[in-house]
Protein backbone atom coordinates (compact mmCIF):
# COMPACT_ATOMS: atom_id res chain seq x y z
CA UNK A 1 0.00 0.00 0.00
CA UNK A 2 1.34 3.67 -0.64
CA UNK A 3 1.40 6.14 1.25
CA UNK A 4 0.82 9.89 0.04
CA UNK A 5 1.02 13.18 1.96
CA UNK A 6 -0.97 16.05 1.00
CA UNK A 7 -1.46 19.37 2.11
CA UNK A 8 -4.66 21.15 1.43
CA UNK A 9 -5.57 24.44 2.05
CA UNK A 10 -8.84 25.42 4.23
CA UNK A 11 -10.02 28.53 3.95
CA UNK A 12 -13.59 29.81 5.98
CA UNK A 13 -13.88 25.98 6.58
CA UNK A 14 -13.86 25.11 3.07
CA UNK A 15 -11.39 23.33 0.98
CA UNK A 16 -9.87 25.58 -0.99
CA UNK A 17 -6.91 23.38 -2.70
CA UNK A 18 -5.37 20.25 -2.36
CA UNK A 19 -1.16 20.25 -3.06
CA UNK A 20 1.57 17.43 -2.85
CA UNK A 21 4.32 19.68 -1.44
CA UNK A 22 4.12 21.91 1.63
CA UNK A 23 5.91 24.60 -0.10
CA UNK A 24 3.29 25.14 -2.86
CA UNK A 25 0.25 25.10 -0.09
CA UNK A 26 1.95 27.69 1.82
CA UNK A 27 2.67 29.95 -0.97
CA UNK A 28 -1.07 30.02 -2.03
CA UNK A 29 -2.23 30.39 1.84
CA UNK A 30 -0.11 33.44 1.46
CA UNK A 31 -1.68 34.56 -1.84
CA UNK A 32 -5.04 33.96 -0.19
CA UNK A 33 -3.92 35.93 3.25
CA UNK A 34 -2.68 39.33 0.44
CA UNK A 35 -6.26 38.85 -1.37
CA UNK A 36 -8.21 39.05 2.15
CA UNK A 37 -6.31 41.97 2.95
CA UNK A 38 -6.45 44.02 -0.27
CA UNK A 39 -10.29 43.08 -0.24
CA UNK A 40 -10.61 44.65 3.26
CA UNK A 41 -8.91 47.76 1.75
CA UNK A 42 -11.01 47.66 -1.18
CA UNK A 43 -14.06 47.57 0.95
CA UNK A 44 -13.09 50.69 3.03
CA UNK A 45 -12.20 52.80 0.05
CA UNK A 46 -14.47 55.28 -1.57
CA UNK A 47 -14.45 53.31 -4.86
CA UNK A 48 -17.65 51.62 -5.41
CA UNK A 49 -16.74 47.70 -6.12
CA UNK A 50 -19.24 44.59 -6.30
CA UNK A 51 -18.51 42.27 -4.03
CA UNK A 52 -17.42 39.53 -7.26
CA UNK A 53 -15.15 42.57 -8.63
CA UNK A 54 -14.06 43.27 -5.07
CA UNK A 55 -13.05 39.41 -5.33
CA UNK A 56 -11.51 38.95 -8.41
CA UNK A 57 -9.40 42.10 -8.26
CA UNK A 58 -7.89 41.15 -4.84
CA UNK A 59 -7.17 37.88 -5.85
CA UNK A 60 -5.56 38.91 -9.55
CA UNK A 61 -3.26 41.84 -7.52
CA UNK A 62 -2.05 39.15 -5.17
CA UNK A 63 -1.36 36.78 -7.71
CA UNK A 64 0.63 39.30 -9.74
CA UNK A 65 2.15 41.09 -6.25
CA UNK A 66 5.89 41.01 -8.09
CA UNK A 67 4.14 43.46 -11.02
CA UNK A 68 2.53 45.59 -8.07
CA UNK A 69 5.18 46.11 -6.03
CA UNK A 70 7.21 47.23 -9.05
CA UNK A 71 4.53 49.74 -10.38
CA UNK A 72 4.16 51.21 -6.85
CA UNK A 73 8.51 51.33 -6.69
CA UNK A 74 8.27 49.24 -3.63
CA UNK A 75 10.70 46.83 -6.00
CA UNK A 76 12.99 47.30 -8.42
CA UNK A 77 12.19 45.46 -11.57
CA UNK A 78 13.78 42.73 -12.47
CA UNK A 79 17.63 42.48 -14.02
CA UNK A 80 16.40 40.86 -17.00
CA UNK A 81 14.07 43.30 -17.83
CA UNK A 82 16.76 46.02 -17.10
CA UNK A 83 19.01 44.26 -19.94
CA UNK A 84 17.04 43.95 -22.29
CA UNK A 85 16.00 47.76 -22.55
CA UNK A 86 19.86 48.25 -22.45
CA UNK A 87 20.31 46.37 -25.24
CA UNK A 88 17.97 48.59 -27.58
CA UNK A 89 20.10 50.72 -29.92
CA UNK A 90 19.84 54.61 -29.30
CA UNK A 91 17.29 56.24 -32.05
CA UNK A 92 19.14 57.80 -34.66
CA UNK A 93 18.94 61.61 -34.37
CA UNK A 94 17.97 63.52 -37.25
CA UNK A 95 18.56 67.36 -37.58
CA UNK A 96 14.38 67.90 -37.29
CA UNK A 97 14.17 66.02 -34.11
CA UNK A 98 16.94 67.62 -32.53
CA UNK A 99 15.32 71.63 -33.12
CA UNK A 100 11.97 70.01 -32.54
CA UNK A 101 13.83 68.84 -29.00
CA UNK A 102 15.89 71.93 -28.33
CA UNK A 103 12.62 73.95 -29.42
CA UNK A 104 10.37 72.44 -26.08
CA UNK A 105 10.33 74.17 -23.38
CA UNK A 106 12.29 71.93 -20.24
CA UNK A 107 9.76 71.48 -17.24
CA UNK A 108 11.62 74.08 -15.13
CA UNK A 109 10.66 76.69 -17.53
CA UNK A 110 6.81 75.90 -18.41
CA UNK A 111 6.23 75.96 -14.43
């Protein structure tokens, strides 16, 4: 006979989801934990939300919390990212672009 462990996940006294590694069914009770929180802010903002939107967006900004983080500068993006928009070639200047440029005023000026 074999023996198999499994780790499930219980949330509100349901079964949320059944994993074979610890690991994995930590990581989503995590994920889970970030959704209940963002839906508590969600629910005390002034923003008008259903409680299915109110669901679905907590859920989808803790799933993608890397991507968050990064848009809010809480985390720097990743190195890979930063390489490849290194690796783009400057734009060729042409002698328009360059009096269109020097024509703008800078921000410190339009102020």
């Amino acid at each position: 006979m074999a023996v198999e462990s499994r780790f499930v996940v219980i949330r509100h006294g349901l079964e949320a989801k059944t994993f074979m590694d610890k690991k994995s069914a930590d990581e989503y009770d995590k994920m889970l934990d970030m959704a209940d929180n963002l839906a508590e802010v969600f629910a005390n903002s002034p923003v008008e939300l259903s409680d299915a939107a109110n669901e679905e967006l907590s859920i989808y900004l803790a799933q993608h919390r890397d991507d968050v983080l990064v848009a809010l500068l809480a985390k720097k993006p990743a190195s890979k990212a930063v390489k490849e928009t290194v690796k783009k070639p400057a734009a060729k200047t042409t002698e328009k672009s360059v009096r269109k440029t020097s024509a703008a005023p800078k921000l410190s000026e339009a102020s």
